[in-house]
PDB file of N, CA and C in Angstrom:
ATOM      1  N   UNK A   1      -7.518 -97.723 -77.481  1.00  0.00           N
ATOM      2  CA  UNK A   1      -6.195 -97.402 -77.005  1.00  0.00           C
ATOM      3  C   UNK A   1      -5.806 -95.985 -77.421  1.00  0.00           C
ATOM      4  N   UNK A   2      -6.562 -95.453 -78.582  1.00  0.00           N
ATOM      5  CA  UNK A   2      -5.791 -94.349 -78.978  1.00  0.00           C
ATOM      6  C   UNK A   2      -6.243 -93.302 -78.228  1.00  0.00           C
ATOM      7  N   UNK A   3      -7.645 -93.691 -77.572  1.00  0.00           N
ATOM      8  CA  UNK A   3      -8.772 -92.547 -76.898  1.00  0.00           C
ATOM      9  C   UNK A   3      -7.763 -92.346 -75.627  1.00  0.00           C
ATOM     10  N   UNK A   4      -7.270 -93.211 -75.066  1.00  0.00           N
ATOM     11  CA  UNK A   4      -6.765 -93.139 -73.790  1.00  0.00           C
ATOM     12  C   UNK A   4      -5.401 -92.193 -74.117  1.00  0.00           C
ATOM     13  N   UNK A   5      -4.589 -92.609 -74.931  1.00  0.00           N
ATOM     14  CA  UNK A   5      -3.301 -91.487 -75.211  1.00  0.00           C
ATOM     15  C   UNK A   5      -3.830 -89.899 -75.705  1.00  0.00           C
ATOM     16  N   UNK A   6      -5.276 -90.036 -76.343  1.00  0.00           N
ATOM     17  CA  UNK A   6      -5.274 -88.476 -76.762  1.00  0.00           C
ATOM     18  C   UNK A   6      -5.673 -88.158 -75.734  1.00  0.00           C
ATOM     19  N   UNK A   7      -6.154 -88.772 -74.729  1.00  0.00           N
ATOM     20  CA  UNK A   7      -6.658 -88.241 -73.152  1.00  0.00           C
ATOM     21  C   UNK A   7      -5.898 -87.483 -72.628  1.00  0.00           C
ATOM     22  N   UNK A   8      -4.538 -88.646 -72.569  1.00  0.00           N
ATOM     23  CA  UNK A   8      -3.219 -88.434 -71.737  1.00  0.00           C
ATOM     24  C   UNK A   8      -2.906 -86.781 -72.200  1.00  0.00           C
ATOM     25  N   UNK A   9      -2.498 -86.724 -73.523  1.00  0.00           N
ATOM     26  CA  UNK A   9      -1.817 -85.531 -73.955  1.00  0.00           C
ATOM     27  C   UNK A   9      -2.678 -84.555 -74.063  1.00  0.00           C
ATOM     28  N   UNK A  10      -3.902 -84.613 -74.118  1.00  0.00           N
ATOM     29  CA  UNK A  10      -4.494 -83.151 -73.451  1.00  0.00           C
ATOM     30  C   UNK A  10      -4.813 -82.993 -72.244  1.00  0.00           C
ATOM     31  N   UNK A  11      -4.828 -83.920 -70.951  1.00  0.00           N
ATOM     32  CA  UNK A  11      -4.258 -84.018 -69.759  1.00  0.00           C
ATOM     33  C   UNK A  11      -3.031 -83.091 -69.377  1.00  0.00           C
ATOM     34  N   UNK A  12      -2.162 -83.319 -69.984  1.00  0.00           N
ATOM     35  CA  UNK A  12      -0.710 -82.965 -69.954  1.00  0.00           C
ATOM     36  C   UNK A  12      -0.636 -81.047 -70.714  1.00  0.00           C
ATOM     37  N   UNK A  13      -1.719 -81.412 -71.671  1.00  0.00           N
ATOM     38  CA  UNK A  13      -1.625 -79.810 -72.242  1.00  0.00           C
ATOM     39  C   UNK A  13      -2.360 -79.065 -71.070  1.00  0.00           C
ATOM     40  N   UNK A  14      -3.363 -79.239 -70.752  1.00  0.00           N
ATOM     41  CA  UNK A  14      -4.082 -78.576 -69.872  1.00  0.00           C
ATOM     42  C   UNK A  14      -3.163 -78.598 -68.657  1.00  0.00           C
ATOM     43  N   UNK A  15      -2.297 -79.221 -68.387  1.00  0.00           N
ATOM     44  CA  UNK A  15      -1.147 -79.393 -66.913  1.00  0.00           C
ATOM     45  C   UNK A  15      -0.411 -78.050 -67.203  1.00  0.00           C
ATOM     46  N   UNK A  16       0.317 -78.303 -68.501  1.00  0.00           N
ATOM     47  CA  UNK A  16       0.984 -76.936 -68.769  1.00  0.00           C
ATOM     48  C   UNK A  16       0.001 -75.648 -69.081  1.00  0.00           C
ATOM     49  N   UNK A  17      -1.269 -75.070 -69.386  1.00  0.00           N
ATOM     50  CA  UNK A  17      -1.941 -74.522 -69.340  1.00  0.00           C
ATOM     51  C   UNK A  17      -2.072 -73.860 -68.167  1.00  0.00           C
ATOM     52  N   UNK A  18      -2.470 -74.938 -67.470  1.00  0.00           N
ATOM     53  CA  UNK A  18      -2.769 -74.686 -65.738  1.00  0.00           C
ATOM     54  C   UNK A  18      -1.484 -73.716 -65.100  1.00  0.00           C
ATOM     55  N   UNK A  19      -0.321 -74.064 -65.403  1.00  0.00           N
ATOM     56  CA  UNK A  19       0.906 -73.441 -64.911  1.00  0.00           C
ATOM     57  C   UNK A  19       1.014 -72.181 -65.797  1.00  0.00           C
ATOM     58  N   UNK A  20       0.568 -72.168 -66.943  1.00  0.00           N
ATOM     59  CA  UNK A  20       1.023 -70.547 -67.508  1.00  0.00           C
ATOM     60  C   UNK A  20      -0.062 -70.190 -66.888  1.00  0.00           C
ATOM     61  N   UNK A  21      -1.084 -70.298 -66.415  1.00  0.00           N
ATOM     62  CA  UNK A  21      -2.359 -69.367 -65.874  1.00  0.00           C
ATOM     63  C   UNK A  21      -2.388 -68.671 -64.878  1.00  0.00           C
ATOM     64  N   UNK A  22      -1.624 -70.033 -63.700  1.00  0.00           N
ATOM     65  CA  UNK A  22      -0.781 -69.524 -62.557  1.00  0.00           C
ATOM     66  C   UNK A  22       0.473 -68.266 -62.467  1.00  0.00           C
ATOM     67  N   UNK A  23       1.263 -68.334 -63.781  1.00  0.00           N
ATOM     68  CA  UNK A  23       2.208 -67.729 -63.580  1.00  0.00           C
ATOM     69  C   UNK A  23       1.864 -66.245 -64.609  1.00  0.00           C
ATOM     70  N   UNK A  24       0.840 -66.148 -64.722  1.00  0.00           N
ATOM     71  CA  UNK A  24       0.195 -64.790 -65.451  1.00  0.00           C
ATOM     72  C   UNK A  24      -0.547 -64.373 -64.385  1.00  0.00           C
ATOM     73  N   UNK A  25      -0.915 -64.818 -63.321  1.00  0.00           N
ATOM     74  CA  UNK A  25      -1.807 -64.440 -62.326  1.00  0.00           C
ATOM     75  C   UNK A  25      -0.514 -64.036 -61.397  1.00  0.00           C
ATOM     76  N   UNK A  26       0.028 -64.595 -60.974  1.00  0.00           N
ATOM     77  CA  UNK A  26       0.860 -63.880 -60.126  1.00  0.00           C
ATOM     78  C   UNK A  26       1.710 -63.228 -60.832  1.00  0.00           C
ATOM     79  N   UNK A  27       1.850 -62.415 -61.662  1.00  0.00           N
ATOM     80  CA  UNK A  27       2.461 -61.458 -62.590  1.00  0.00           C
ATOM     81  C   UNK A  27       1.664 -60.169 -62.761  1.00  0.00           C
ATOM     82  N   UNK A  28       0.389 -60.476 -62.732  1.00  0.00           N
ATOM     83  CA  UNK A  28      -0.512 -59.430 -62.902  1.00  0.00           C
ATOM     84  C   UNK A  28      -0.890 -59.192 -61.030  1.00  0.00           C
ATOM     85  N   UNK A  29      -0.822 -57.572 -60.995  1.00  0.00           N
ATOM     86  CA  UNK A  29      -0.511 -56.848 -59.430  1.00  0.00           C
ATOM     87  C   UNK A  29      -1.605 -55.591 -59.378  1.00  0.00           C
ATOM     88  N   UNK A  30      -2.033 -55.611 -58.617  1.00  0.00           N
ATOM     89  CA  UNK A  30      -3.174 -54.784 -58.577  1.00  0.00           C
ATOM     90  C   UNK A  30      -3.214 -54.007 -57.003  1.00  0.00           C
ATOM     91  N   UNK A  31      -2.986 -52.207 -57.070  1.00  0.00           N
ATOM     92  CA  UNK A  31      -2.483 -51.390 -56.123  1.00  0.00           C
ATOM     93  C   UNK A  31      -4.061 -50.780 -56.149  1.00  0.00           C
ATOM     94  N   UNK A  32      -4.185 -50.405 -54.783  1.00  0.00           N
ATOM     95  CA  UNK A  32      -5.294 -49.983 -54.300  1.00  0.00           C
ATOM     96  C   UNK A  32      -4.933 -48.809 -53.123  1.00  0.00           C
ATOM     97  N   UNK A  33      -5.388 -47.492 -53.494  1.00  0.00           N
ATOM     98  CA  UNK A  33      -5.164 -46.854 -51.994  1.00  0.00           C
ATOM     99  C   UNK A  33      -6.228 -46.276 -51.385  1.00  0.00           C
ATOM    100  N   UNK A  34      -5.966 -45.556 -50.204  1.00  0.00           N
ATOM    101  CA  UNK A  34      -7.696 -44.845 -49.601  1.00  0.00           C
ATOM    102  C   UNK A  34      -7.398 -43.667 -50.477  1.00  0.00           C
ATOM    103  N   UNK A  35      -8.439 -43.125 -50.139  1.00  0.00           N
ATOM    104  CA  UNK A  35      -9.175 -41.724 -50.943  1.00  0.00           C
ATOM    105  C   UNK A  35      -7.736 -40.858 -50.727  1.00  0.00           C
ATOM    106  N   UNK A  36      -7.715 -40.308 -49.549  1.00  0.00           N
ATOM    107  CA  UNK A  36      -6.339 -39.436 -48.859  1.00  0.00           C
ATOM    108  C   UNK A  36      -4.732 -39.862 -49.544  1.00  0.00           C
ATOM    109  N   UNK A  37      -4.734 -41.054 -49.974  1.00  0.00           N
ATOM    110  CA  UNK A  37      -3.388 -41.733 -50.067  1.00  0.00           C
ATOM    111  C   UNK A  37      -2.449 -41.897 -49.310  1.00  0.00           C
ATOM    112  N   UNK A  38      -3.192 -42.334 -48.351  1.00  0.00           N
ATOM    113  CA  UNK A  38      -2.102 -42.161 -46.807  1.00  0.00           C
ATOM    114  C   UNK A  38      -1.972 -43.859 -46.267  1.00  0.00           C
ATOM    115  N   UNK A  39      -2.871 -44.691 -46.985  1.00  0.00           N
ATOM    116  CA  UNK A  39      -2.705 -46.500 -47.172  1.00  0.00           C
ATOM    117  C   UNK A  39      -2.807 -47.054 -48.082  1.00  0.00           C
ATOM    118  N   UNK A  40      -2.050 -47.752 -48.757  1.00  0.00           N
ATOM    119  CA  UNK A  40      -2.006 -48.262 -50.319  1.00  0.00           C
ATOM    120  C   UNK A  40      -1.495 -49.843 -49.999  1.00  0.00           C
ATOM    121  N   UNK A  41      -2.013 -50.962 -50.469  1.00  0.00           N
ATOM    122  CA  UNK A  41      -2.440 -52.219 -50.350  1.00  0.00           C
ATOM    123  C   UNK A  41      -1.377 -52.536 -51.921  1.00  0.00           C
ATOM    124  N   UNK A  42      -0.938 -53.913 -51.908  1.00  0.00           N
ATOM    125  CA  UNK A  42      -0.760 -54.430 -53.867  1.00  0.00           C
ATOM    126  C   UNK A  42      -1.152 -55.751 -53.119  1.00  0.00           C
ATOM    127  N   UNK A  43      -1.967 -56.631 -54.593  1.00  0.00           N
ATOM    128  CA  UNK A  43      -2.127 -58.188 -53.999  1.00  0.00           C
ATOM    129  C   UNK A  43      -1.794 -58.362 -55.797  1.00  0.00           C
ATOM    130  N   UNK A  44      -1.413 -59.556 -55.721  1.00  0.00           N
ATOM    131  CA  UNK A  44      -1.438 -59.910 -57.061  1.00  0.00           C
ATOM    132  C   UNK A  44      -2.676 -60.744 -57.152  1.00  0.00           C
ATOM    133  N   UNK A  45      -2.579 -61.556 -58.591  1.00  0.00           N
ATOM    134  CA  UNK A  45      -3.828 -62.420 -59.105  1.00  0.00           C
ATOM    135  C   UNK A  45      -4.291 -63.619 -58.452  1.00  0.00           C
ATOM    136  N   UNK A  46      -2.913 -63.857 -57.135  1.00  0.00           N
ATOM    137  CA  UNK A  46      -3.089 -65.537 -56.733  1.00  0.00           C
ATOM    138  C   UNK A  46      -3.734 -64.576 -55.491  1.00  0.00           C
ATOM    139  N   UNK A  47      -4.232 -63.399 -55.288  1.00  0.00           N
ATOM    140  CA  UNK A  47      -4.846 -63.017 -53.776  1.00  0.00           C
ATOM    141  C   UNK A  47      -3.188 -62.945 -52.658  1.00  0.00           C
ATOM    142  N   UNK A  48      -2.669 -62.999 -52.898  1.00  0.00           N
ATOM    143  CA  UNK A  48      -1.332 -62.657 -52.334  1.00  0.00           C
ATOM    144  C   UNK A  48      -1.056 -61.466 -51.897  1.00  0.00           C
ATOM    145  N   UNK A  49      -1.378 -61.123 -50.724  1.00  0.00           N
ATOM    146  CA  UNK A  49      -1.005 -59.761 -50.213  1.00  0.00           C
ATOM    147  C   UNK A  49       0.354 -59.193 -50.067  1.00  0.00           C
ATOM    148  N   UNK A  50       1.025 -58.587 -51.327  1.00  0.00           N
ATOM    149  CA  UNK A  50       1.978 -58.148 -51.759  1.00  0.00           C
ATOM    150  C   UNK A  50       2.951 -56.863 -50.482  1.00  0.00           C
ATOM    151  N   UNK A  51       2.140 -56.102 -50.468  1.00  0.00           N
ATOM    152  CA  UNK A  51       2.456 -54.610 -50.025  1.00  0.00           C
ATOM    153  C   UNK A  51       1.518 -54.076 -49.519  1.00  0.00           C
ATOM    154  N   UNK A  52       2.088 -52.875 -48.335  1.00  0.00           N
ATOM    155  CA  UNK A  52       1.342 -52.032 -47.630  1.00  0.00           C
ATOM    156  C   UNK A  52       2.043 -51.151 -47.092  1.00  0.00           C
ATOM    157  N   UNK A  53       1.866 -49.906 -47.363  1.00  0.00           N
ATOM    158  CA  UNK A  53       2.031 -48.600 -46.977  1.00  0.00           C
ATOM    159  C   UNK A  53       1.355 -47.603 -46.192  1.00  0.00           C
ATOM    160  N   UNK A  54       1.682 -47.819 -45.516  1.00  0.00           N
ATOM    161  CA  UNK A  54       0.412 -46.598 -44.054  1.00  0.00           C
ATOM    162  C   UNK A  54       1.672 -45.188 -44.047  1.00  0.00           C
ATOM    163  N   UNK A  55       1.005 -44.556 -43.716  1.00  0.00           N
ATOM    164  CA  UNK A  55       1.494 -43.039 -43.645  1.00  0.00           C
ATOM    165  C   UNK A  55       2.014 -42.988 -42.125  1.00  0.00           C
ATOM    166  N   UNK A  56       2.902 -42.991 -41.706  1.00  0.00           N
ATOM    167  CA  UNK A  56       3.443 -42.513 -40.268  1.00  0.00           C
ATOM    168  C   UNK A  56       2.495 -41.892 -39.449  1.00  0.00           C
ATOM    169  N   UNK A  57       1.704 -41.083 -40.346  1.00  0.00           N
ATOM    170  CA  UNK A  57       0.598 -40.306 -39.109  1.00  0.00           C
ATOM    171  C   UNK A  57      -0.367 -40.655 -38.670  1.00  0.00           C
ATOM    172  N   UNK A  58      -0.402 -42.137 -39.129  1.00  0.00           N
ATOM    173  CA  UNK A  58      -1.915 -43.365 -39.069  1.00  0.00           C
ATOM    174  C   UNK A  58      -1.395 -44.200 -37.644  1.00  0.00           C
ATOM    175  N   UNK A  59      -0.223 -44.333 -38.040  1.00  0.00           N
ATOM    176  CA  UNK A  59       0.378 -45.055 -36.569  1.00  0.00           C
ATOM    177  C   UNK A  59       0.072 -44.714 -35.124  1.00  0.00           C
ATOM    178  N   UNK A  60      -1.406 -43.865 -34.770  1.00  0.00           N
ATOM    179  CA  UNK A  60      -1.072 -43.809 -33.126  1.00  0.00           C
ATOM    180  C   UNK A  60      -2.310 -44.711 -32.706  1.00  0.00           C
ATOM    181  N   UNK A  61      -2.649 -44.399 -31.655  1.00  0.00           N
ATOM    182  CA  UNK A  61      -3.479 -45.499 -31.106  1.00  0.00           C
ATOM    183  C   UNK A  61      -4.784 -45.014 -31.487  1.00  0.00           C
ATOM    184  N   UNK A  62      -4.895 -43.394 -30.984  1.00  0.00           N
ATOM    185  CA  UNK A  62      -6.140 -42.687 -31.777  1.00  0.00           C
ATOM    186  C   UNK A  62      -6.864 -42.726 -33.237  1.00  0.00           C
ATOM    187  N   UNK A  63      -5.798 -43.797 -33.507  1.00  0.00           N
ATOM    188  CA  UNK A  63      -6.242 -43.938 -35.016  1.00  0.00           C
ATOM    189  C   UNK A  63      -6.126 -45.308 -35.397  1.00  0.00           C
ATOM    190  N   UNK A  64      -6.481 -46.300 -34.662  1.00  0.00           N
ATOM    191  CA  UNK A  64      -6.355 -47.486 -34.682  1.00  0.00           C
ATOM    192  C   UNK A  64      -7.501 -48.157 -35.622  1.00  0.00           C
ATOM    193  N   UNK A  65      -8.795 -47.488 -34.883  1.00  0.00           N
ATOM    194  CA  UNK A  65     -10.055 -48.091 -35.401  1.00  0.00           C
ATOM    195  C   UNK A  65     -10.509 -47.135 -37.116  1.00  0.00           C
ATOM    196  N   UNK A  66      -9.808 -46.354 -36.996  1.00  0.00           N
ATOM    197  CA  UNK A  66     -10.133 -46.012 -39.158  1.00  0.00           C
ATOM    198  C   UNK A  66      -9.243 -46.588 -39.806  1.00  0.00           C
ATOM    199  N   UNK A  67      -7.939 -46.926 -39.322  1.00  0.00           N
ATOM    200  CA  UNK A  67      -6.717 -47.628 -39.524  1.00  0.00           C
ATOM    201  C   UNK A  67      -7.079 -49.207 -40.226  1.00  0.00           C
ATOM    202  N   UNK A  68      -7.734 -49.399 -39.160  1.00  0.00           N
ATOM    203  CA  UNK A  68      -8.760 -50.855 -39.563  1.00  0.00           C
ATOM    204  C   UNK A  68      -9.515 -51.035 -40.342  1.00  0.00           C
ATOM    205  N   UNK A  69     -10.291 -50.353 -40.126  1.00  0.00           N
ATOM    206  CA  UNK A  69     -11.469 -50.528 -41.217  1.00  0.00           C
ATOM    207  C   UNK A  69     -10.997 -49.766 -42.897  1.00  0.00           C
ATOM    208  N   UNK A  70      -9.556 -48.736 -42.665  1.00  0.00           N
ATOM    209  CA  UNK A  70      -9.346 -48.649 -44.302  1.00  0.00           C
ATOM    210  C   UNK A  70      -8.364 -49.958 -44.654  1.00  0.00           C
ATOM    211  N   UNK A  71      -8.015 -50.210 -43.980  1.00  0.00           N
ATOM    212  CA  UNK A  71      -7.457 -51.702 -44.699  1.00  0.00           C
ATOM    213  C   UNK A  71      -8.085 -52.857 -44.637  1.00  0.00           C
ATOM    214  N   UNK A  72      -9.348 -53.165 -44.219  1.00  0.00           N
ATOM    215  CA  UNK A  72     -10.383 -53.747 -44.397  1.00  0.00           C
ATOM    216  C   UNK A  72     -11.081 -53.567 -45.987  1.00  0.00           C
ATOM    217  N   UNK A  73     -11.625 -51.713 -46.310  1.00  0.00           N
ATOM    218  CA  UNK A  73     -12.049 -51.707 -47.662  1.00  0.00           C
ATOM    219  C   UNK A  73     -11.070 -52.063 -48.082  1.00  0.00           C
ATOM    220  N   UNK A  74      -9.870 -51.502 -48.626  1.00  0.00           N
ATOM    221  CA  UNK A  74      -8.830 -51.475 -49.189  1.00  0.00           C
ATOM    222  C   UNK A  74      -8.825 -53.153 -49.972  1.00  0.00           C
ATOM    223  N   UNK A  75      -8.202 -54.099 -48.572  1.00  0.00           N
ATOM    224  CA  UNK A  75      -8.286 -55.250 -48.992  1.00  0.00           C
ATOM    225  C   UNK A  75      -9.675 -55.752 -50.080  1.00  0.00           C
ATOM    226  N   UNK A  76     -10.861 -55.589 -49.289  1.00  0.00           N
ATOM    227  CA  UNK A  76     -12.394 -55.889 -50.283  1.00  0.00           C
ATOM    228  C   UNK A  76     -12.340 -55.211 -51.836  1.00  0.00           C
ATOM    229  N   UNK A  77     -12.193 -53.758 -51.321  1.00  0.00           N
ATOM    230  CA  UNK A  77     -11.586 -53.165 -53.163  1.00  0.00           C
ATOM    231  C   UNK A  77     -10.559 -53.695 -53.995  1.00  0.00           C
ATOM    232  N   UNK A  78      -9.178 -54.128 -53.137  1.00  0.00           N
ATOM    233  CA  UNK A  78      -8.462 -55.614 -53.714  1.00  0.00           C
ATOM    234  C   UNK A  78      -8.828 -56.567 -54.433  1.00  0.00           C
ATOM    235  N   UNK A  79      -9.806 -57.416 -53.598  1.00  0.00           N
ATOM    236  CA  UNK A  79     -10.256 -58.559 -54.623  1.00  0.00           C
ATOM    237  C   UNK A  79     -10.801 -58.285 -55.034  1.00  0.00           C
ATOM    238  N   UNK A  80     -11.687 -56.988 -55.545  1.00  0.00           N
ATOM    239  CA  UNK A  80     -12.906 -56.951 -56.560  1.00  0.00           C
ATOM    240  C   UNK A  80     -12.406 -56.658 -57.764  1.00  0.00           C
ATOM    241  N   UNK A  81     -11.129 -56.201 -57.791  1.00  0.00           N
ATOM    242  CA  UNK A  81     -10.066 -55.917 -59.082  1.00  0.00           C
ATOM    243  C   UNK A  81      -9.310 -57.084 -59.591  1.00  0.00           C
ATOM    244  N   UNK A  82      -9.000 -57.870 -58.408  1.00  0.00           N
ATOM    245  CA  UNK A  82      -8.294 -59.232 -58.775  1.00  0.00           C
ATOM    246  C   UNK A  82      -9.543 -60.161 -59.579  1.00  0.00           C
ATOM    247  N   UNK A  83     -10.284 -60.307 -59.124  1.00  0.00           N
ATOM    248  CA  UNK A  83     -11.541 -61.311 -59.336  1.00  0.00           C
ATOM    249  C   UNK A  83     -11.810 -60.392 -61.052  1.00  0.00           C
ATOM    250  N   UNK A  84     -11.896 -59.240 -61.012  1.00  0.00           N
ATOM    251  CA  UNK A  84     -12.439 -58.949 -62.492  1.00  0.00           C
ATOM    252  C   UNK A  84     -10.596 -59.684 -63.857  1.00  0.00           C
ATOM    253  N   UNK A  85      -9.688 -59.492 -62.575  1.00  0.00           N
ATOM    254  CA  UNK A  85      -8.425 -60.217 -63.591  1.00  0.00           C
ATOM    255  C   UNK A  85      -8.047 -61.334 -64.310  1.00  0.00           C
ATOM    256  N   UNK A  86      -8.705 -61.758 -62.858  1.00  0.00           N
ATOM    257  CA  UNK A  86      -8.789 -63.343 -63.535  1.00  0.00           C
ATOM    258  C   UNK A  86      -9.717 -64.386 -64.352  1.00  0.00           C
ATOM    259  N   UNK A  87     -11.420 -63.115 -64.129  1.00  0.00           N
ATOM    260  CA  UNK A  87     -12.397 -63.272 -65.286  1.00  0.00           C
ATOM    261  C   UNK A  87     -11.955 -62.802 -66.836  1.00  0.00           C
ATOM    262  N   UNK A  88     -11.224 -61.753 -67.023  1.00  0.00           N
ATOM    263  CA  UNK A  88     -10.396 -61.440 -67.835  1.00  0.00           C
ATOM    264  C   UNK A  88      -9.073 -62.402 -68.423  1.00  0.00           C
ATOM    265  N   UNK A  89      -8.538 -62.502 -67.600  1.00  0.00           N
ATOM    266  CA  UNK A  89      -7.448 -63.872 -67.994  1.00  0.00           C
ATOM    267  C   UNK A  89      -7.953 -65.252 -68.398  1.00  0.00           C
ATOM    268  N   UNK A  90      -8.816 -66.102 -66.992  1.00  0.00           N
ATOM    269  CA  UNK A  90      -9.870 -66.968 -67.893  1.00  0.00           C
ATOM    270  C   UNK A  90     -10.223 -66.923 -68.636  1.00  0.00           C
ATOM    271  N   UNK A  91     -10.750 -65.591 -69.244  1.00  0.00           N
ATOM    272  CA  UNK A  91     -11.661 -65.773 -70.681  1.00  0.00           C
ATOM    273  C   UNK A  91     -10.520 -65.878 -72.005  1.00  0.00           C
ATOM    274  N   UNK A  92      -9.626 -64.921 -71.694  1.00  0.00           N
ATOM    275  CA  UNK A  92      -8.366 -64.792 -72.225  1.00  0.00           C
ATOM    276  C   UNK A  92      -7.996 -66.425 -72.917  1.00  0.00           C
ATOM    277  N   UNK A  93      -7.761 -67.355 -71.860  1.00  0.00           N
ATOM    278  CA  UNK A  93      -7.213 -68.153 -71.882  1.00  0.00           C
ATOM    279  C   UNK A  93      -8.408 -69.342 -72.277  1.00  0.00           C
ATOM    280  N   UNK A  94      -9.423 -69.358 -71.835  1.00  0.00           N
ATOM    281  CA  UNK A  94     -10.576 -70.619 -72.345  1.00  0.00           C
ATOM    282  C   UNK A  94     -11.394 -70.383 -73.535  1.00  0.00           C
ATOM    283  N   UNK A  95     -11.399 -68.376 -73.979  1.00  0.00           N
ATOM    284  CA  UNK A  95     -12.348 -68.399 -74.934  1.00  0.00           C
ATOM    285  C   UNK A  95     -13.635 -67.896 -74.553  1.00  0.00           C
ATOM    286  N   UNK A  96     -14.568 -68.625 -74.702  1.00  0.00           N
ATOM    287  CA  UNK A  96     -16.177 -68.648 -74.249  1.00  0.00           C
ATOM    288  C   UNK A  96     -16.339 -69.269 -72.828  1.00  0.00           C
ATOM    289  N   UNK A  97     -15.303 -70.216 -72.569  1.00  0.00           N
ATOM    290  CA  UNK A  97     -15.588 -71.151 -71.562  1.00  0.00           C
ATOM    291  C   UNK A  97     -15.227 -69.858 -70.497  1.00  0.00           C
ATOM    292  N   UNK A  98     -14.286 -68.798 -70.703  1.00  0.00           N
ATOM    293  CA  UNK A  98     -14.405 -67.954 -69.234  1.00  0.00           C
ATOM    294  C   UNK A  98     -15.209 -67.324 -68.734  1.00  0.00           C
ATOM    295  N   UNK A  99     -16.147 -67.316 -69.651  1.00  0.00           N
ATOM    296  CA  UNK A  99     -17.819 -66.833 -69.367  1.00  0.00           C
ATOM    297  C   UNK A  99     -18.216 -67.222 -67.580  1.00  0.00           C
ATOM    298  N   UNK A 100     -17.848 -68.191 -67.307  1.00  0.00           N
ATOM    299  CA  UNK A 100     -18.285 -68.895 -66.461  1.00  0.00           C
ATOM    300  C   UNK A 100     -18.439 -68.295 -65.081  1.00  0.00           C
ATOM    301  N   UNK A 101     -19.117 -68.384 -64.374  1.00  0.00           N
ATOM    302  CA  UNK A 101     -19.282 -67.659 -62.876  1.00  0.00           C
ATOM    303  C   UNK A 101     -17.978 -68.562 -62.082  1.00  0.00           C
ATOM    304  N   UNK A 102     -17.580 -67.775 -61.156  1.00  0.00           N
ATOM    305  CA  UNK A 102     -16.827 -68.046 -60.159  1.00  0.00           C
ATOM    306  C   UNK A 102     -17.306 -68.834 -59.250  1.00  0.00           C
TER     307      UNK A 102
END
């Protein structure tokens, strides 16, 4: 009987765990721009695409297809910063156990 209650309450710790992990991840924001600084991206830790800034002079049609593809890297350079955050925060938060591959 007692195995089952110490279950429960580290059940319950790890519940609240789970929620500060969440709420340190979307707290932590990560800005990305192109080379020029004429498109700048923010996503936070939950992958949440925050913000985006294009330069007025990106807006014509002639510029549709680099338009694309820099907010294409942009986004990919995004998660490769988020993903190192939350290997960082995991580890932060488990110890050794954040070692762990994604």
């Amino acid at each position: 009987m007692t195995n089952m209650f110490e279950m429960l309450k580290k059940a319950g710790q790890l519940r609240k765990q789970a929620g500060q992990f969440q709420k340190i991840l979307e707290s932590r924001v990560c800005e990305v721009s192109s080379s020029d600084g004429k498109v700048k991206i923010r996503v936070n830790g939950k992958m949440e695409l925050l913000y985006i800034d294009i330069s007025p002079e990106l807006l014509s049609p002639e510029k549709k297809t680099f338009l694309e593809k820099t907010l294409l890297q942009l986004w990919q350079r995004a998660q490769k910063e988020i993903e190192k955050v939350i290997q960082e925060e995991t580890k932060n938060m488990l110890g050794d156990l954040g070692n762990l591959p994604f």
